[in-house]
C-alpha atoms as a PDB file:
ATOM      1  CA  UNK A   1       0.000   0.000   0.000  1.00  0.00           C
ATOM      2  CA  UNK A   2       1.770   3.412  -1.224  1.00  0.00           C
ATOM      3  CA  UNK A   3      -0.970   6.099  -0.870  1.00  0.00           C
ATOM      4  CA  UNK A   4      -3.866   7.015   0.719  1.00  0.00           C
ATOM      5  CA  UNK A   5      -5.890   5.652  -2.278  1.00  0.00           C
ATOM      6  CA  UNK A   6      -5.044   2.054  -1.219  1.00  0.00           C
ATOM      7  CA  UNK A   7      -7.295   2.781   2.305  1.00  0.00           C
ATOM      8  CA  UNK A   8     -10.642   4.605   1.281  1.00  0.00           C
ATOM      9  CA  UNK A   9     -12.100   1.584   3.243  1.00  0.00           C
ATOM     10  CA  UNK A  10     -10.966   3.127   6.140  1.00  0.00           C
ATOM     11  CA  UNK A  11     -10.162   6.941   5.109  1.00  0.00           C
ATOM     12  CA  UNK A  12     -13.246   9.480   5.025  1.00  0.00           C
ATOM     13  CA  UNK A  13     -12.567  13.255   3.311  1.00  0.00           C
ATOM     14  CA  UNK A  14     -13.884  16.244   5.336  1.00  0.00           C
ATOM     15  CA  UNK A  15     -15.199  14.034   8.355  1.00  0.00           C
ATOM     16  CA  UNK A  16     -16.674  16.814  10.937  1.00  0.00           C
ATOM     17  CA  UNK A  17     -14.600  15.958  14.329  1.00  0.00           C
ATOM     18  CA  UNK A  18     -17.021  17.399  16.550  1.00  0.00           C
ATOM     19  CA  UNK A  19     -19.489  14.023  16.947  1.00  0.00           C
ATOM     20  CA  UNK A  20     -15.703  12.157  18.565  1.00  0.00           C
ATOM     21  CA  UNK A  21     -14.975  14.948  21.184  1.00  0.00           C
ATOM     22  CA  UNK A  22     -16.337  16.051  24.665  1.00  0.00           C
ATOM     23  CA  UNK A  23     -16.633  19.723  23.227  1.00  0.00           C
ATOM     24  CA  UNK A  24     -18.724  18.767  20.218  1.00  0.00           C
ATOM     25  CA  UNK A  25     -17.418  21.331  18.522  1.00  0.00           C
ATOM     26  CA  UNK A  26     -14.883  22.359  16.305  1.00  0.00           C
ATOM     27  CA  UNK A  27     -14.427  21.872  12.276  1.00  0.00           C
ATOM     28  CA  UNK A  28     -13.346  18.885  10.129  1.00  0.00           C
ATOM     29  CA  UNK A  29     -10.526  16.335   9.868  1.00  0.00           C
ATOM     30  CA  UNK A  30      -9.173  17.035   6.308  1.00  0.00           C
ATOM     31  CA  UNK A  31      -8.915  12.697   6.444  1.00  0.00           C
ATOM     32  CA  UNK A  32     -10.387  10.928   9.308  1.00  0.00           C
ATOM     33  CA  UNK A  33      -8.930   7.081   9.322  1.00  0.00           C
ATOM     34  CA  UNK A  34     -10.478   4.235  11.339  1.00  0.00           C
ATOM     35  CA  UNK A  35      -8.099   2.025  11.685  1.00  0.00           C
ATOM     36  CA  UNK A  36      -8.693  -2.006  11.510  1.00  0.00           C
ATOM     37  CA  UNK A  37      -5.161  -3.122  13.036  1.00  0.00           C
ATOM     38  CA  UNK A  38      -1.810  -2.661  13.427  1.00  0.00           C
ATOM     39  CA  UNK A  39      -0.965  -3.442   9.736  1.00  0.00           C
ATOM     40  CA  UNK A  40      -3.822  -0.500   8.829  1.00  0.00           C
ATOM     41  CA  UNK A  41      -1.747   1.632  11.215  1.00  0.00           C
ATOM     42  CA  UNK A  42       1.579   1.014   9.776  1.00  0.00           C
ATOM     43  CA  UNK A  43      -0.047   1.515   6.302  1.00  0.00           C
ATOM     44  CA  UNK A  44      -1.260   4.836   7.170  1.00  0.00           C
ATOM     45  CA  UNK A  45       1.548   6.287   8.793  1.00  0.00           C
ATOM     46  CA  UNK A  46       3.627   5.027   5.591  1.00  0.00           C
ATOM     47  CA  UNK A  47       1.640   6.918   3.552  1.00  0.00           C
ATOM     48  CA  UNK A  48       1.398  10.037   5.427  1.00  0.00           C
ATOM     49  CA  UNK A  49       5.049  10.100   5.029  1.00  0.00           C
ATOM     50  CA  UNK A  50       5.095   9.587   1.452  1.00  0.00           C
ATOM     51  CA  UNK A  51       2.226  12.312   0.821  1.00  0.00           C
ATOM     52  CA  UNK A  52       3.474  14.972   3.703  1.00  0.00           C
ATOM     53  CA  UNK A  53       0.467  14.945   5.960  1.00  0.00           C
ATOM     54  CA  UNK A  54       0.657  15.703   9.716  1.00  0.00           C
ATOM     55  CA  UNK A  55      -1.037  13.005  12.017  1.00  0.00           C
ATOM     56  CA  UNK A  56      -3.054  13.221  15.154  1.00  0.00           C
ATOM     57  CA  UNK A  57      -4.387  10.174  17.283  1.00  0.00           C
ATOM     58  CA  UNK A  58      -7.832  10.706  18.345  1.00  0.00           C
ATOM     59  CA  UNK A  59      -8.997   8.655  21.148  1.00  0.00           C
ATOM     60  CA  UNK A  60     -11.786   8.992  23.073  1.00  0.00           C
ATOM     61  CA  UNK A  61     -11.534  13.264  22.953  1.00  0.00           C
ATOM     62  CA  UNK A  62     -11.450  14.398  26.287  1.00  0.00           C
ATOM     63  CA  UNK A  63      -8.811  16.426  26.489  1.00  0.00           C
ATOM     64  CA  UNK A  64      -9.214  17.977  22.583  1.00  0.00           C
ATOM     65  CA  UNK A  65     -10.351  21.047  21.783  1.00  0.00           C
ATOM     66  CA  UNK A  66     -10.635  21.183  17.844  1.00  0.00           C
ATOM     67  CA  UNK A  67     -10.425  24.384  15.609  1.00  0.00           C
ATOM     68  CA  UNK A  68     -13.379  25.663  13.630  1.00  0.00           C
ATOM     69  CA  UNK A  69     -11.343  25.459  10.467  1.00  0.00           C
ATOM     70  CA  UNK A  70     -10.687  22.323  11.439  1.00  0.00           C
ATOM     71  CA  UNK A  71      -7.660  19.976  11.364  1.00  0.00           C
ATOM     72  CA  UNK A  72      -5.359  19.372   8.123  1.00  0.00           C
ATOM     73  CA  UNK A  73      -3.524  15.778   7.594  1.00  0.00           C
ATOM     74  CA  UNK A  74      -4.766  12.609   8.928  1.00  0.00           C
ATOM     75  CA  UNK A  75      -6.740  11.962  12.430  1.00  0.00           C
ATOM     76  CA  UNK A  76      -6.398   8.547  13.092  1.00  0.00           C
ATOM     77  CA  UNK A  77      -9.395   7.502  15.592  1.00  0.00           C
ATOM     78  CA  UNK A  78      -8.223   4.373  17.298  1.00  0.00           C
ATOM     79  CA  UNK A  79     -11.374   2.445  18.313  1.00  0.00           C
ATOM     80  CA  UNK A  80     -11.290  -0.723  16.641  1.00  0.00           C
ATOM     81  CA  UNK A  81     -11.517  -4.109  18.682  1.00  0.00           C
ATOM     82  CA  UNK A  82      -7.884  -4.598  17.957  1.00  0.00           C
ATOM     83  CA  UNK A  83      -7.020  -1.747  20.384  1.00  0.00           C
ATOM     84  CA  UNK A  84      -9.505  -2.791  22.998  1.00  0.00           C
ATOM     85  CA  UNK A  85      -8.384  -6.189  24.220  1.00  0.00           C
ATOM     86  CA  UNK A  86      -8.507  -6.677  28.071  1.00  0.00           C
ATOM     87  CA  UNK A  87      -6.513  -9.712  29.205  1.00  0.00           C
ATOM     88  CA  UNK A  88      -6.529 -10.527  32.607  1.00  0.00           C
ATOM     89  CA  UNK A  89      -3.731 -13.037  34.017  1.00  0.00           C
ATOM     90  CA  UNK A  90      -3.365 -13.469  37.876  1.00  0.00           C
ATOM     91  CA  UNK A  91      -2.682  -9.683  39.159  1.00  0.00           C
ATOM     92  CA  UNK A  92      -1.547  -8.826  35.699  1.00  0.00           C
ATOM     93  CA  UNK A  93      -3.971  -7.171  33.345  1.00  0.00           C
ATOM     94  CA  UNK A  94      -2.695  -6.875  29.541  1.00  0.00           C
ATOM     95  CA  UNK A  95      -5.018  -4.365  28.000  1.00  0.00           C
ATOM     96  CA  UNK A  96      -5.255  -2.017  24.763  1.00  0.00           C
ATOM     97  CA  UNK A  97      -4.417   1.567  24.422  1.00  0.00           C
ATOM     98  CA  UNK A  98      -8.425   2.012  22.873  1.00  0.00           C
ATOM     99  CA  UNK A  99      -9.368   0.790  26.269  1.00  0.00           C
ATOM    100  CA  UNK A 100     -11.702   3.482  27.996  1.00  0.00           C
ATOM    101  CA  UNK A 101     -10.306   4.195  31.328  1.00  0.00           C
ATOM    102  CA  UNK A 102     -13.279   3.873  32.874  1.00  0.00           C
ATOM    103  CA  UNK A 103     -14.052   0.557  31.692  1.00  0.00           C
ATOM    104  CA  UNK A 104     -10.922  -0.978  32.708  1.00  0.00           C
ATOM    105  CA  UNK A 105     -11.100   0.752  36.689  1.00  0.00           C
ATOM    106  CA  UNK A 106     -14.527  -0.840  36.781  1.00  0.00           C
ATOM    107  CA  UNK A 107     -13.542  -4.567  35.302  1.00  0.00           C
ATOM    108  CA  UNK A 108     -10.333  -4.785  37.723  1.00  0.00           C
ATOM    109  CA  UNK A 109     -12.545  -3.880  40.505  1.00  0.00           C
ATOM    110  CA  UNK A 110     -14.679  -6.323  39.813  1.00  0.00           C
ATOM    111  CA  UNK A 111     -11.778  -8.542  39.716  1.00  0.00           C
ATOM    112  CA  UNK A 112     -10.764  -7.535  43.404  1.00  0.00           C
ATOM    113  CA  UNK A 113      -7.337  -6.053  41.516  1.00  0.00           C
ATOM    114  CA  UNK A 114      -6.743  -3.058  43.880  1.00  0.00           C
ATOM    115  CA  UNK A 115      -5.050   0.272  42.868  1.00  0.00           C
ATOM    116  CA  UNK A 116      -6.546   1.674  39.492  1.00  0.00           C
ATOM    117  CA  UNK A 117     -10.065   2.699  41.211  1.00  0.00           C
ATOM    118  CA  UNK A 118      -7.825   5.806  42.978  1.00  0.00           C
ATOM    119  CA  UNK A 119      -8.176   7.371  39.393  1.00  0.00           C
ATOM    120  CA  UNK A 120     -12.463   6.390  39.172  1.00  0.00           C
ATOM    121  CA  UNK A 121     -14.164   9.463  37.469  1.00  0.00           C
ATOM    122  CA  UNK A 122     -10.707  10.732  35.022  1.00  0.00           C
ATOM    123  CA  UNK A 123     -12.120  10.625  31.557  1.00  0.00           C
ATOM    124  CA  UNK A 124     -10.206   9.071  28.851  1.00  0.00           C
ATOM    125  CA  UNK A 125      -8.665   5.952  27.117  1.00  0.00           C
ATOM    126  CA  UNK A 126      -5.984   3.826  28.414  1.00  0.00           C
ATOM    127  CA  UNK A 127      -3.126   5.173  26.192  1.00  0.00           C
ATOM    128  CA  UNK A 128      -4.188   8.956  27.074  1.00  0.00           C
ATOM    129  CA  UNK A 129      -4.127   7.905  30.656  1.00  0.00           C
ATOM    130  CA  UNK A 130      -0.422   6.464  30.568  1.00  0.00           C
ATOM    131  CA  UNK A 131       1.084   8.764  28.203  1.00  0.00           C
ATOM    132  CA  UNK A 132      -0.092  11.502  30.402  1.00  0.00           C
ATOM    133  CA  UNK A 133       0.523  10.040  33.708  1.00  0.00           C
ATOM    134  CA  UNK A 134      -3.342  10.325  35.319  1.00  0.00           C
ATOM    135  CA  UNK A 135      -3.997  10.320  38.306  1.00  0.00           C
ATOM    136  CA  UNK A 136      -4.799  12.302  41.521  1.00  0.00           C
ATOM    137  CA  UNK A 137      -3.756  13.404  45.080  1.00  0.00           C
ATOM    138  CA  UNK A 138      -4.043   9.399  45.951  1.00  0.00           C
ATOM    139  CA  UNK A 139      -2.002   7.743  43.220  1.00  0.00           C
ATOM    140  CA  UNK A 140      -1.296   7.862  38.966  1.00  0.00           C
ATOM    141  CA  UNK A 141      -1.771   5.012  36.314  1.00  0.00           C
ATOM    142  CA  UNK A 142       2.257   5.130  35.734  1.00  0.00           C
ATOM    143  CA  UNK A 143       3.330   3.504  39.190  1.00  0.00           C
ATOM    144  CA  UNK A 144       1.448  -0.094  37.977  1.00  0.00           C
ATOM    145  CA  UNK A 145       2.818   0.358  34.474  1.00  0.00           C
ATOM    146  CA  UNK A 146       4.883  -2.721  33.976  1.00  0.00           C
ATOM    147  CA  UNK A 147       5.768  -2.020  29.743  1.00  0.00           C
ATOM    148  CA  UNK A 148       4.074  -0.519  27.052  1.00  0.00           C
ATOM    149  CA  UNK A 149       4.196  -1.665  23.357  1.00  0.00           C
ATOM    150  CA  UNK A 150       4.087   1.388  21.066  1.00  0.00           C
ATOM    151  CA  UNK A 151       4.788   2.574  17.255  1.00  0.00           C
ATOM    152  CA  UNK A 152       7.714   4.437  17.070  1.00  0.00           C
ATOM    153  CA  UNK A 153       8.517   7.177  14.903  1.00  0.00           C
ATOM    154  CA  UNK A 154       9.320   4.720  11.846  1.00  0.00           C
ATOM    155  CA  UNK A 155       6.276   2.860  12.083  1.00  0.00           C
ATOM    156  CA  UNK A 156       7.610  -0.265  13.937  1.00  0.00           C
ATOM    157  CA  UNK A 157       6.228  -1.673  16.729  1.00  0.00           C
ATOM    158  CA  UNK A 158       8.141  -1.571  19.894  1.00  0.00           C
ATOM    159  CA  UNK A 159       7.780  -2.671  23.612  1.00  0.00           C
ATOM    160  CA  UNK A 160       9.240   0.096  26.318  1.00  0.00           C
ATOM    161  CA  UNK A 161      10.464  -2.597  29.216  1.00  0.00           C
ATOM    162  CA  UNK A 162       9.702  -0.697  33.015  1.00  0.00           C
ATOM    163  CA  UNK A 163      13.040   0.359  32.952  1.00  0.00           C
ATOM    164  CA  UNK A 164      12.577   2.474  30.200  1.00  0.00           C
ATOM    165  CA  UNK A 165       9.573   4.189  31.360  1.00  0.00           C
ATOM    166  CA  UNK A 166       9.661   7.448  33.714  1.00  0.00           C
ATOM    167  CA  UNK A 167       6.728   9.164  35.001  1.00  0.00           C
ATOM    168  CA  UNK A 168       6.075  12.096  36.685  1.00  0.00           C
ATOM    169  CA  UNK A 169       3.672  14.304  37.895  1.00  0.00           C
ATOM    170  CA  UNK A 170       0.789  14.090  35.083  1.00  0.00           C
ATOM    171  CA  UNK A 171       4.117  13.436  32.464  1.00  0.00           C
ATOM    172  CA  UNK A 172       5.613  10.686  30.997  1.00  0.00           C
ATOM    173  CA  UNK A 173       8.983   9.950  28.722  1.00  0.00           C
ATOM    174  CA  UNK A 174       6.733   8.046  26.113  1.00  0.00           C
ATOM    175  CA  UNK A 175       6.786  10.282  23.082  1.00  0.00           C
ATOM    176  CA  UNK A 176       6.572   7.700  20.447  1.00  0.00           C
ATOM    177  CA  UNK A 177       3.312   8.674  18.159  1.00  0.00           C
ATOM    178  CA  UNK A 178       1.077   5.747  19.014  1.00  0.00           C
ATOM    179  CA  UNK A 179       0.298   3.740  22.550  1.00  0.00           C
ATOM    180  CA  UNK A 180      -0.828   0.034  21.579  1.00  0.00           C
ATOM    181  CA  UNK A 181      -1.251  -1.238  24.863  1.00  0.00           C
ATOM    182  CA  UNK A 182       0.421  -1.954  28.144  1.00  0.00           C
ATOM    183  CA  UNK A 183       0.766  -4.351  30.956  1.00  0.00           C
ATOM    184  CA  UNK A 184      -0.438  -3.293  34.354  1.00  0.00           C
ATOM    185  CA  UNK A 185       0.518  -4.820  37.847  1.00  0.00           C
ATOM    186  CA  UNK A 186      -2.365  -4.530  40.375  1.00  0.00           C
ATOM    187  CA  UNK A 187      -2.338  -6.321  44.007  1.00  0.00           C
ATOM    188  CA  UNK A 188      -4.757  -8.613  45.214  1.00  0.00           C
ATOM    189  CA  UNK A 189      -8.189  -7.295  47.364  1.00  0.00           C
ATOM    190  CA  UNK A 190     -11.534  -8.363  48.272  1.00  0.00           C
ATOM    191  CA  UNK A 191     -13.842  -6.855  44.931  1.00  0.00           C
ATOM    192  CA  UNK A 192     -16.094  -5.578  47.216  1.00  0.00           C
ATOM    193  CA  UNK A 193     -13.855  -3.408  49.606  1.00  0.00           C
ATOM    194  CA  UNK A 194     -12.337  -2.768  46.365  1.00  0.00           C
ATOM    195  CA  UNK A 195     -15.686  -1.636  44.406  1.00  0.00           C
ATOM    196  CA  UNK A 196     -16.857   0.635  47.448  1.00  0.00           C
ATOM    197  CA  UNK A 197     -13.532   2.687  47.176  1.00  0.00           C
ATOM    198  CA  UNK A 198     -14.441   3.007  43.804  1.00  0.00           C
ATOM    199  CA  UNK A 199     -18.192   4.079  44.099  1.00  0.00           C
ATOM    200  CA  UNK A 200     -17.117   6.592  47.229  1.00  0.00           C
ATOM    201  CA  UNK A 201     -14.579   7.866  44.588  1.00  0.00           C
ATOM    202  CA  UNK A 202     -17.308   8.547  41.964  1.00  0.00           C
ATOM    203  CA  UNK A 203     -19.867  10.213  44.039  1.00  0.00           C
ATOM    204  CA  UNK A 204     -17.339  12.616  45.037  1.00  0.00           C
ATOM    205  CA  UNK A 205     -16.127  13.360  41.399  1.00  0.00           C
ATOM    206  CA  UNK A 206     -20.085  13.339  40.819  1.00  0.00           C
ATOM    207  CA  UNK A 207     -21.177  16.167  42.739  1.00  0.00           C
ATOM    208  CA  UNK A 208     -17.731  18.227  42.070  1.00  0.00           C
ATOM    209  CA  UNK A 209     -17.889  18.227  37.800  1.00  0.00           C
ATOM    210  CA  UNK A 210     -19.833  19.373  35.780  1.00  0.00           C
ATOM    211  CA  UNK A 211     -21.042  15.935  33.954  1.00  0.00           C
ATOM    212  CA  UNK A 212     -24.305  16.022  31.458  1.00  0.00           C
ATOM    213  CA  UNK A 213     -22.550  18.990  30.039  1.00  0.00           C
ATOM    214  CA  UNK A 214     -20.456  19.419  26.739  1.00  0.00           C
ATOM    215  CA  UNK A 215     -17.110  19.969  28.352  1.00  0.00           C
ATOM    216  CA  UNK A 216     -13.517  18.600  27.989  1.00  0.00           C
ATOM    217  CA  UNK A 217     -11.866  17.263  31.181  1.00  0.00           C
ATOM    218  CA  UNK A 218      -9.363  19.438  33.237  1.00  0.00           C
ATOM    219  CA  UNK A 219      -8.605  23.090  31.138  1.00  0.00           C
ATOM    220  CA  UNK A 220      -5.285  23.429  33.095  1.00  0.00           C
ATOM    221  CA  UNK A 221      -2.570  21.471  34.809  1.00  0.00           C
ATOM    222  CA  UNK A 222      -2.213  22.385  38.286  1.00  0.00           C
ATOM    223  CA  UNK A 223       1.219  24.635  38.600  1.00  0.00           C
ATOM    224  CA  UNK A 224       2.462  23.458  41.811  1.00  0.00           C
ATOM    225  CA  UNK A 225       1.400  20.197  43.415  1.00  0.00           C
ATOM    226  CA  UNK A 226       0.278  22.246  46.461  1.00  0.00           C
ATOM    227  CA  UNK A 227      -1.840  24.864  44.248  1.00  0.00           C
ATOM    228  CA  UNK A 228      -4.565  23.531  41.897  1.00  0.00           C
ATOM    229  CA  UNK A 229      -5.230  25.389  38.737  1.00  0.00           C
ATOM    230  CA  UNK A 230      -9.201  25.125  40.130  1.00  0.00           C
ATOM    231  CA  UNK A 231      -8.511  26.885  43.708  1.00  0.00           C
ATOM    232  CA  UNK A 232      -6.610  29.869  41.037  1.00  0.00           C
ATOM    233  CA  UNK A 233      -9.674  30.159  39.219  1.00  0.00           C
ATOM    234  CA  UNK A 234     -12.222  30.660  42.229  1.00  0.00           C
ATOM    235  CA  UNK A 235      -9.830  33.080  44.375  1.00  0.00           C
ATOM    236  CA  UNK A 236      -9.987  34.801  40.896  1.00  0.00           C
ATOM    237  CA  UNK A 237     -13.678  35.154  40.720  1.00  0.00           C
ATOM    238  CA  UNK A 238     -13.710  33.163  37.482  1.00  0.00           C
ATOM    239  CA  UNK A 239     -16.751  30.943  38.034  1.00  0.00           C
ATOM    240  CA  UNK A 240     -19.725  32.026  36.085  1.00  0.00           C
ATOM    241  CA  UNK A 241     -17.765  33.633  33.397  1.00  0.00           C
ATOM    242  CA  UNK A 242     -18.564  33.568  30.200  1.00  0.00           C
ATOM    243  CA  UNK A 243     -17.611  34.446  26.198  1.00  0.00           C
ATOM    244  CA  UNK A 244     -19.954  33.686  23.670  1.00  0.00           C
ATOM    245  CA  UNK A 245     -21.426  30.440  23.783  1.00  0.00           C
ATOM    246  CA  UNK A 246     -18.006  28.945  26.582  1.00  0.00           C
ATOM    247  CA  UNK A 247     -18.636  29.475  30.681  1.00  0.00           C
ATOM    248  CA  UNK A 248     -16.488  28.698  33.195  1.00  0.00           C
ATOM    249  CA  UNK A 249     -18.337  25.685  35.306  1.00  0.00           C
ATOM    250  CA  UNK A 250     -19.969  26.916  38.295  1.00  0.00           C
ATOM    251  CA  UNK A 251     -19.269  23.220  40.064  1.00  0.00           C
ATOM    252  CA  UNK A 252     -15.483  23.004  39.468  1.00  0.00           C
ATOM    253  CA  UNK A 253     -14.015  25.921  38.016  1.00  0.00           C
ATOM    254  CA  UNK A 254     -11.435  24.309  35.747  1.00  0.00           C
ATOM    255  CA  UNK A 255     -13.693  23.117  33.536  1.00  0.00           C
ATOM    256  CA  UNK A 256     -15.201  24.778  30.524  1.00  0.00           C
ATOM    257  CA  UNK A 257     -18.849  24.451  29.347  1.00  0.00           C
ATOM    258  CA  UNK A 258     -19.841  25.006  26.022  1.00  0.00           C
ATOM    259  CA  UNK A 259     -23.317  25.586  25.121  1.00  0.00           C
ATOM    260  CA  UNK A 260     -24.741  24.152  21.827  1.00  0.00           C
ATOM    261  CA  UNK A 261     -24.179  26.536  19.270  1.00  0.00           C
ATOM    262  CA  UNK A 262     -21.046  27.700  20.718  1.00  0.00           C
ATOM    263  CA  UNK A 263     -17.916  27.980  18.725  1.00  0.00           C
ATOM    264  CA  UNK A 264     -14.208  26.843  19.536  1.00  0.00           C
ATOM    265  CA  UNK A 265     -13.218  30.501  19.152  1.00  0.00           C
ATOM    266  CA  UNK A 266     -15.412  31.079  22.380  1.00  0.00           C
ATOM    267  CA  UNK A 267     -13.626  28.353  24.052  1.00  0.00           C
ATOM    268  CA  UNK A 268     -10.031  29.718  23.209  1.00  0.00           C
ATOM    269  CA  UNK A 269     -10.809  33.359  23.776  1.00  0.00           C
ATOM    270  CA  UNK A 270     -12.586  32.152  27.736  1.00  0.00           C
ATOM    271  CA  UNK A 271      -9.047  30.434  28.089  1.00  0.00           C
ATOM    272  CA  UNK A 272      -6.978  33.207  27.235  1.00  0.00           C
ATOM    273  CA  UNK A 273      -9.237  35.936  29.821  1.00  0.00           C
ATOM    274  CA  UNK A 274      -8.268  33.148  32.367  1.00  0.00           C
ATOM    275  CA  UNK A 275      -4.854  32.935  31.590  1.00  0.00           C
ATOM    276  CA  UNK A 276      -4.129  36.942  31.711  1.00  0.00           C
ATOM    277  CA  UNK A 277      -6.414  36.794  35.092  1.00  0.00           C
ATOM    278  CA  UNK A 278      -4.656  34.422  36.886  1.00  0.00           C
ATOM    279  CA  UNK A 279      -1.435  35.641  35.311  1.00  0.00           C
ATOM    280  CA  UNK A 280      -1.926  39.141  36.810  1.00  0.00           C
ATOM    281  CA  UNK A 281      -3.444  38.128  40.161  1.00  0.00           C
ATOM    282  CA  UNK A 282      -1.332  35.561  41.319  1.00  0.00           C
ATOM    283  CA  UNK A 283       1.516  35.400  38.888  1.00  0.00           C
ATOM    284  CA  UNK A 284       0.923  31.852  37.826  1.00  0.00           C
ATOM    285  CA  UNK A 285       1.444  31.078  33.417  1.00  0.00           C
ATOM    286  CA  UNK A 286      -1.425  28.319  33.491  1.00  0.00           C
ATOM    287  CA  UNK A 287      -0.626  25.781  31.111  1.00  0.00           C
ATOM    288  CA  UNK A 288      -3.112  23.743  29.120  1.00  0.00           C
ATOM    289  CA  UNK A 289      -3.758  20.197  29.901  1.00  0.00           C
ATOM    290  CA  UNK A 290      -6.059  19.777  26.647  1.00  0.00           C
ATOM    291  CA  UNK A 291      -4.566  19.824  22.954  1.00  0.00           C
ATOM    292  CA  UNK A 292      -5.630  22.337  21.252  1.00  0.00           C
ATOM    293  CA  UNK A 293      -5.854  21.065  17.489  1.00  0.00           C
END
């Protein structure tokens, strides 16, 4: 396969974006690719050499924030079957990068495999969750991260041993375009002390976000680990604000509501009142933890 002509199976033209994010907004993908396996994903990333097209892996959305004009090159939407396999072995759960987070914190629970249901409530796919280091006050995905196979840069497939890996606070070392998958290490519980901490977890993030609502997740990392980009936002009186069609949550004030009918140029001009506010209040650069495409 040498062009994008050899995958209009799986290649639409001009596919509107806005249906595959939390937002619901934004413009087209000038080629939006579904694809069927690895081989598909080699295949594409071949040709989008060959023909000088940027790509973007689109996931489950929840952290994107797409452009009315839309995105130019290939967005690659990774929800096939192949990159949603959950394999559980022992304490050991293999699972794929399409996987959404929430799906695999409820099925280990279930399990009585102790230590993912910390992060119950974080929107999000597996992949996004590791490459980003998720997590909260009580723990991140990247301390059970055992290896993670990945595409590199030259479209081969490649498995990043725990030695390799580093994470941080909500960061990781894995730059390689595409997560596949990874292996995670959990420890052995009762399920049902196990799925409690997970339900009190949920009701909390319940009543604090603003859910039922077209919204990404977090706007903004938090700049210190002992100041929240949310605590910023309410000493700054943000809460309630609004630009076009874009508010500022009233329940947790680093999120961003957009109203139907609003544009992503509301969005982007409500994040950039917030950043001079909080810039000249507190003396704090907020920076993004959505992708702004």
């Amino acid at each position: 396969m040498n062009s994008l002509d050899d995958f209009q199976a799986i290649v639409r033209p001009g596919e509107p974006l806005a249906p595959h994010t939390w937002f619901r907004i934004g413009g087209p993908a000038q080629y939006l690719a579904k694809p069927r396996n690895t081989e598909d994903l080699q295949g594409l990333f071949t040709a989008s050499r060959r023909e000088g097209l940027p790509v973007r892996i689109l996931s489950a959305g929840s952290n994107i924030l797409v452009r009315d004009v839309g995105v130019p090159g290939i967005v690659i939407h990774l929800e096939s079957p192949a990159f949603s396999d959950v394999t559980l072995t022992g304490t050991t759960i293999s699972v794929g990068a399409a996987v959404p987070l929430t799906a695999l914190i409820s099925q280990s629970a279930r399990a009585g495999l102790a230590g993912l249901e910390v992060l119950t409530g974080i929107p999000g796919t597996v992949g996004g969750a590791i490459r980003s280091n998720a997590g909260g006050r009580q723990g991140s995905i990247g301390e059970h991260v055992r290896k993670v196979t990945v595409l590199d840069s030259n479209g081969q497939v490649q498995v990043r041993q725990r030695d390799e890996l580093s994470f941080a606070h909500r960061w990781s070392n894995l730059d390689e375009p595409v997560i596949l998958a990874a292996e995670i290490e959990l420890r052995q519980e009762d399920p049902e002390s196990v799925v409690r901490r997970m339900r009190k977890v949920w009701i909390l993030k319940k009543e604090n976000q603003p859910y039922g609502h077209q919204s990404s997740g977090c706007v903004f990392k938090n700049p210190t680990t002992e100041m929240s980009a949310a605590t910023l936002l309410d000493q700054s009186g943000l809460r309630g604000t609004r630009v076009g069609g874009a508010e500022v949550s009233d329940r947790h004030a680093n999120y961003i509501i957009a109203d139907r009918g609003a544009s992503s140029d509301d969005v982007l001009r409500l994040i950039d009142l917030i950043r001079d506010k909080v810039r000249l209040q507190y003396g704090y650069e907020l920076e993004l933890a959505i992708q702004i495409w």
